[in-house]
Every structure is written in C-alpha cells, then in structure tokens.
N, C-alpha and C. Protein backbone atom coordinates (compact mmCIF):
# COMPACT_ATOMS: atom_id res chain seq x y z
N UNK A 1 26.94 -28.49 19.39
CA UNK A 1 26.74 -27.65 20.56
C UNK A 1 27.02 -26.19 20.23
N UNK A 2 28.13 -25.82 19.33
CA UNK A 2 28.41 -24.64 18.97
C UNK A 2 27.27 -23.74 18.52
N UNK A 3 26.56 -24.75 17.32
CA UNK A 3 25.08 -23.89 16.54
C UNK A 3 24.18 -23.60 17.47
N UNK A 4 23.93 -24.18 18.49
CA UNK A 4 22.86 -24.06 19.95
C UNK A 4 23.44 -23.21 20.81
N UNK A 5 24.55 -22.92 20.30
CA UNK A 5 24.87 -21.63 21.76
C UNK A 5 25.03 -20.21 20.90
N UNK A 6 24.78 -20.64 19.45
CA UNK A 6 25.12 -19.36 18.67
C UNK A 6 23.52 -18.97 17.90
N UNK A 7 22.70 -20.13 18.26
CA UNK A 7 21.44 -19.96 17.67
C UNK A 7 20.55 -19.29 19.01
N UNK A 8 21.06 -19.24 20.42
CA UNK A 8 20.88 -18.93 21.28
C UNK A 8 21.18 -17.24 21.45
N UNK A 9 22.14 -17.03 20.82
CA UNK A 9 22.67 -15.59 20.83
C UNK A 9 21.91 -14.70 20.25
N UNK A 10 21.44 -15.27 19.24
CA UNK A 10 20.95 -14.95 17.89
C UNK A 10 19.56 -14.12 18.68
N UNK A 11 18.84 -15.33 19.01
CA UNK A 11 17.27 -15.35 19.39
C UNK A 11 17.99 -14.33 20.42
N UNK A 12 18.61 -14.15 21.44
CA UNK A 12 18.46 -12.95 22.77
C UNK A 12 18.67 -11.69 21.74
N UNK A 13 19.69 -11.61 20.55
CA UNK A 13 20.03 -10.37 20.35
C UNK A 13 18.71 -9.91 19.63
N UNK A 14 17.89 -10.67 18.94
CA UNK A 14 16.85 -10.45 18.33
C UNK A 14 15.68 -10.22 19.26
N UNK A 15 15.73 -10.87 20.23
CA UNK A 15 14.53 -9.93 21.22
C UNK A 15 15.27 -8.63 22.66
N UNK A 16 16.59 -8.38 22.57
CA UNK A 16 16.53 -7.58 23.05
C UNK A 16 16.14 -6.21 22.02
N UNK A 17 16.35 -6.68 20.27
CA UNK A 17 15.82 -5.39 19.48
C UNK A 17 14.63 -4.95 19.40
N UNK A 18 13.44 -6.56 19.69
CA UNK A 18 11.91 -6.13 19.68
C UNK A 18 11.56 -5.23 20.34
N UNK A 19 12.47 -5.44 22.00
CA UNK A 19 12.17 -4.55 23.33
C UNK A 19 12.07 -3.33 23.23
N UNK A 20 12.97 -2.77 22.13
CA UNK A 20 13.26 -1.77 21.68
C UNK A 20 12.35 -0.87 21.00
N UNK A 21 11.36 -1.32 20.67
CA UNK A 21 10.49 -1.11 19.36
C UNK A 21 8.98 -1.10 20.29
N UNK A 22 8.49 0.08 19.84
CA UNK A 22 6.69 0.24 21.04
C UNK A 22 6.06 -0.73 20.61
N UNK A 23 5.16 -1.04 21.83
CA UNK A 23 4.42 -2.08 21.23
C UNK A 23 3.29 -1.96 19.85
N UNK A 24 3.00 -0.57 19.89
CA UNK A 24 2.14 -0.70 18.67
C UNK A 24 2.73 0.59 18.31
N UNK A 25 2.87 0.54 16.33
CA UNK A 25 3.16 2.55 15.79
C UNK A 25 1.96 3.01 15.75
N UNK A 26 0.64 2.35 16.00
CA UNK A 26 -0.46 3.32 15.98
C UNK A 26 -0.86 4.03 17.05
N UNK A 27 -0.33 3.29 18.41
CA UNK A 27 -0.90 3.88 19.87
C UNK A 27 -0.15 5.16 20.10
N UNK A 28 1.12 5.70 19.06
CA UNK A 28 1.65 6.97 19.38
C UNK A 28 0.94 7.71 18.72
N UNK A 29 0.11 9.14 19.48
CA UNK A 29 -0.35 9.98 19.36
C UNK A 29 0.67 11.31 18.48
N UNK A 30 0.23 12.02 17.61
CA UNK A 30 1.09 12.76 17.02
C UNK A 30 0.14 13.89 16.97
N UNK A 31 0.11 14.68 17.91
CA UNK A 31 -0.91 16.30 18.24
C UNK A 31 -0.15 17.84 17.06
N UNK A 32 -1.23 17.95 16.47
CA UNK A 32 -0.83 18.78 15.27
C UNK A 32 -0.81 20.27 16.27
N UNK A 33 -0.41 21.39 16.01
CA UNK A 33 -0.95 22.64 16.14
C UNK A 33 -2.41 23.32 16.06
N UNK A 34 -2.70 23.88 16.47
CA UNK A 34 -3.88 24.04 16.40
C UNK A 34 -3.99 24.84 14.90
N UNK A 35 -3.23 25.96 14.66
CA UNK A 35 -2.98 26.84 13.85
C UNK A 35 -2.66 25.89 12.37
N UNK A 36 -1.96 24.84 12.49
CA UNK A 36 -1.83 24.10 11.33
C UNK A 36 -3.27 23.02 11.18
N UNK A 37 -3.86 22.96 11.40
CA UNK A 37 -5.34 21.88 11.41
C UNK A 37 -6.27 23.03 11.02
N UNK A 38 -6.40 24.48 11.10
CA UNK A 38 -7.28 25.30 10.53
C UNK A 38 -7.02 25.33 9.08
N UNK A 39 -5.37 25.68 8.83
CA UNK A 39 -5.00 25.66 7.45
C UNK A 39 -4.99 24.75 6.51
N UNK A 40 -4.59 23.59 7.20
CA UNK A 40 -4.61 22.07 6.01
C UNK A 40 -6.26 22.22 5.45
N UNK A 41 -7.43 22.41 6.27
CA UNK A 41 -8.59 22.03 5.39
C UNK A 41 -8.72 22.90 4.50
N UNK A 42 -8.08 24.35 4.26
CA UNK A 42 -7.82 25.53 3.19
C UNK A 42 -6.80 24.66 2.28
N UNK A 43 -5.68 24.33 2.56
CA UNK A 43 -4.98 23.65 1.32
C UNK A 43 -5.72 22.16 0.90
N UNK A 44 -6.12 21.58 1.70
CA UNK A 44 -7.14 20.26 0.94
C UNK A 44 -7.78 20.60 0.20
N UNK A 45 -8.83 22.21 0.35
CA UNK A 45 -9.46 22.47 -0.86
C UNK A 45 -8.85 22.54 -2.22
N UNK A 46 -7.42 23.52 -2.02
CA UNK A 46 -6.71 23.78 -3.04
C UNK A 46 -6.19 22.73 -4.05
N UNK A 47 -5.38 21.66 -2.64
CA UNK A 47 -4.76 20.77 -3.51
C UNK A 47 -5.53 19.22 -2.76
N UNK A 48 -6.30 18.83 -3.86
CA UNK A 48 -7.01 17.28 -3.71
C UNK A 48 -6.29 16.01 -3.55
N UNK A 49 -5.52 16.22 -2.66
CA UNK A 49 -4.37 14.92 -2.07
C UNK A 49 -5.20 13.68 -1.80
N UNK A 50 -6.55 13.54 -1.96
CA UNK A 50 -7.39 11.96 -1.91
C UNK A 50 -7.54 11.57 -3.44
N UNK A 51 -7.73 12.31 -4.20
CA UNK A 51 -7.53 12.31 -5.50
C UNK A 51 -6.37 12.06 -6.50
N UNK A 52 -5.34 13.17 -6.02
CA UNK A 52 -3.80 12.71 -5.91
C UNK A 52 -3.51 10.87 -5.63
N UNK A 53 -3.74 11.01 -4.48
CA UNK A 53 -2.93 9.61 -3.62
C UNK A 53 -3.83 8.24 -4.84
N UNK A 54 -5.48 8.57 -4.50
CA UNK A 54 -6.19 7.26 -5.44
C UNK A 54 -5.49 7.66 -6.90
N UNK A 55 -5.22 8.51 -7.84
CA UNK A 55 -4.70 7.74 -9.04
C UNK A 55 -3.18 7.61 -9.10
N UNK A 56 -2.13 7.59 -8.06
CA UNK A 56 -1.33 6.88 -8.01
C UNK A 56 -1.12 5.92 -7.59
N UNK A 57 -2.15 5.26 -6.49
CA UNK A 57 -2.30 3.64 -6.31
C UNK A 57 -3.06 3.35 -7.56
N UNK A 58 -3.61 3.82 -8.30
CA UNK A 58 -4.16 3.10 -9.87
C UNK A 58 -3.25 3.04 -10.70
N UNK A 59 -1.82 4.04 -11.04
CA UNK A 59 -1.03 3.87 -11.71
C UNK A 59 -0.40 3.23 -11.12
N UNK A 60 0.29 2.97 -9.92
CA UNK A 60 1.07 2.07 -9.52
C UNK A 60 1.04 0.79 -9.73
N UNK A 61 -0.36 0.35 -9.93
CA UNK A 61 -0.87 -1.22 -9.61
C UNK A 61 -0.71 -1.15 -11.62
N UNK A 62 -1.44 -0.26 -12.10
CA UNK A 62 -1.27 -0.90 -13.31
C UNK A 62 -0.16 -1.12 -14.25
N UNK A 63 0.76 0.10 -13.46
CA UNK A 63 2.38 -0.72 -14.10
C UNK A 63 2.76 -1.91 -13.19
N UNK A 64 3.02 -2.30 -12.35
CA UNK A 64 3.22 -3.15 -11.31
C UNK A 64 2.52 -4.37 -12.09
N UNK A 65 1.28 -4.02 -12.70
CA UNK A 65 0.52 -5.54 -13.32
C UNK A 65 1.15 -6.09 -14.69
N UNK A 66 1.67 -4.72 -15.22
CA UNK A 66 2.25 -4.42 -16.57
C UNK A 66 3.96 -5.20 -16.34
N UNK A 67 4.73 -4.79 -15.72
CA UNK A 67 5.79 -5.49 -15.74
C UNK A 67 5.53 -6.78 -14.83
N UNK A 68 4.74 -7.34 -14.34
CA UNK A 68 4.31 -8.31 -14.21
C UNK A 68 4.22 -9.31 -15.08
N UNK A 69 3.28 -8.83 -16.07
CA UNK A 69 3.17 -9.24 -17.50
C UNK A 69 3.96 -9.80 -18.30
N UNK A 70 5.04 -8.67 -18.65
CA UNK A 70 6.03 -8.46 -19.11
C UNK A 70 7.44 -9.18 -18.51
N UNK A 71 7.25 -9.69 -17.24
CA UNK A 71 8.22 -10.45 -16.84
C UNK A 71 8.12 -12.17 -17.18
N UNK A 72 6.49 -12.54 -17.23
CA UNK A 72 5.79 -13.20 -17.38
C UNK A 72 6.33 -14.03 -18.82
N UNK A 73 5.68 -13.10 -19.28
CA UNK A 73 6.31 -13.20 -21.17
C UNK A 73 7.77 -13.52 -21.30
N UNK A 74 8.67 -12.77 -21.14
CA UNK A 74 9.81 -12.69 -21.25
C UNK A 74 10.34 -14.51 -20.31
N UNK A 75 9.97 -14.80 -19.49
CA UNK A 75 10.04 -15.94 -18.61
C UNK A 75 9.27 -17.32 -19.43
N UNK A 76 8.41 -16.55 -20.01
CA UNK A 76 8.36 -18.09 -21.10
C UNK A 76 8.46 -17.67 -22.45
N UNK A 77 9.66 -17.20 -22.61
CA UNK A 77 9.90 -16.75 -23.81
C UNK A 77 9.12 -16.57 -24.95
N UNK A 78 8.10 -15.62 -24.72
CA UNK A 78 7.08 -15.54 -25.30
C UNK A 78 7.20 -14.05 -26.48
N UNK A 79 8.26 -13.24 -25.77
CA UNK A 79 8.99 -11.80 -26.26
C UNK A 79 10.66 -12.17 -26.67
C-alpha cells in the first residue's frame, strides 16, 4: 500500500510540473526589432551561418561515427 500512495505522489508531482510547461515551444512568438531584421540580412552576407551550421553537423556526425567506431573496436577487442 505504501508504493501506491508514493507512486501516486510521484505521478501528481510530475503532472503538476507538465502544467507548468506551454503547451507547445513553437506557438511562442519571439518579435525581433525592426532595426535588427534590416541588419542581420547585411551580416548573413558577411558571415555565412547556413554554411557555418551545415559543416558542423558534417563534422559532428563524422566524429560521432568515428568514436563510434572506435568504441566498437575497442569493445571487441579489436584495438
């Protein structure tokens, strides 16, 4: 009876935290300046942050595949 009144606690304290939390992080609107949305497309030219961001998800994944590997090996004692 104890685990059912403490597994009970559990589940309320855990949905009074959901309550807590919006229902969606995309439905919050985040309104820039007007003055800052003229300038970012002047620094996008400058600095290529789509370019940036794609070859660090390419380096990321290919070390990520690499100690993968390498954990791999080492796990069947292959190193």
């Amino acid at each position: 009876m104890d685990k059912l009144v403490f597994y009970g606690i559990c589940i309320l304290a855990i949905a009074g935290l959901l309550l807590l939390l919006p229902s969606s992080p995309f439905g919050i609107k985040h309104e820039m300046p007007q003055i800052l949305q003229s300038i970012l497309g002047y620094i996008n030219w400058v600095i290529p942050f789509k370019w940036i961001t794609d070859t660090l998800i390419a380096w990321g994944t290919v070390i990520g595949a690499y100690y993968l590997y390498q954990m791999t090996l080492r796990w069947t004692k292959a190193i």
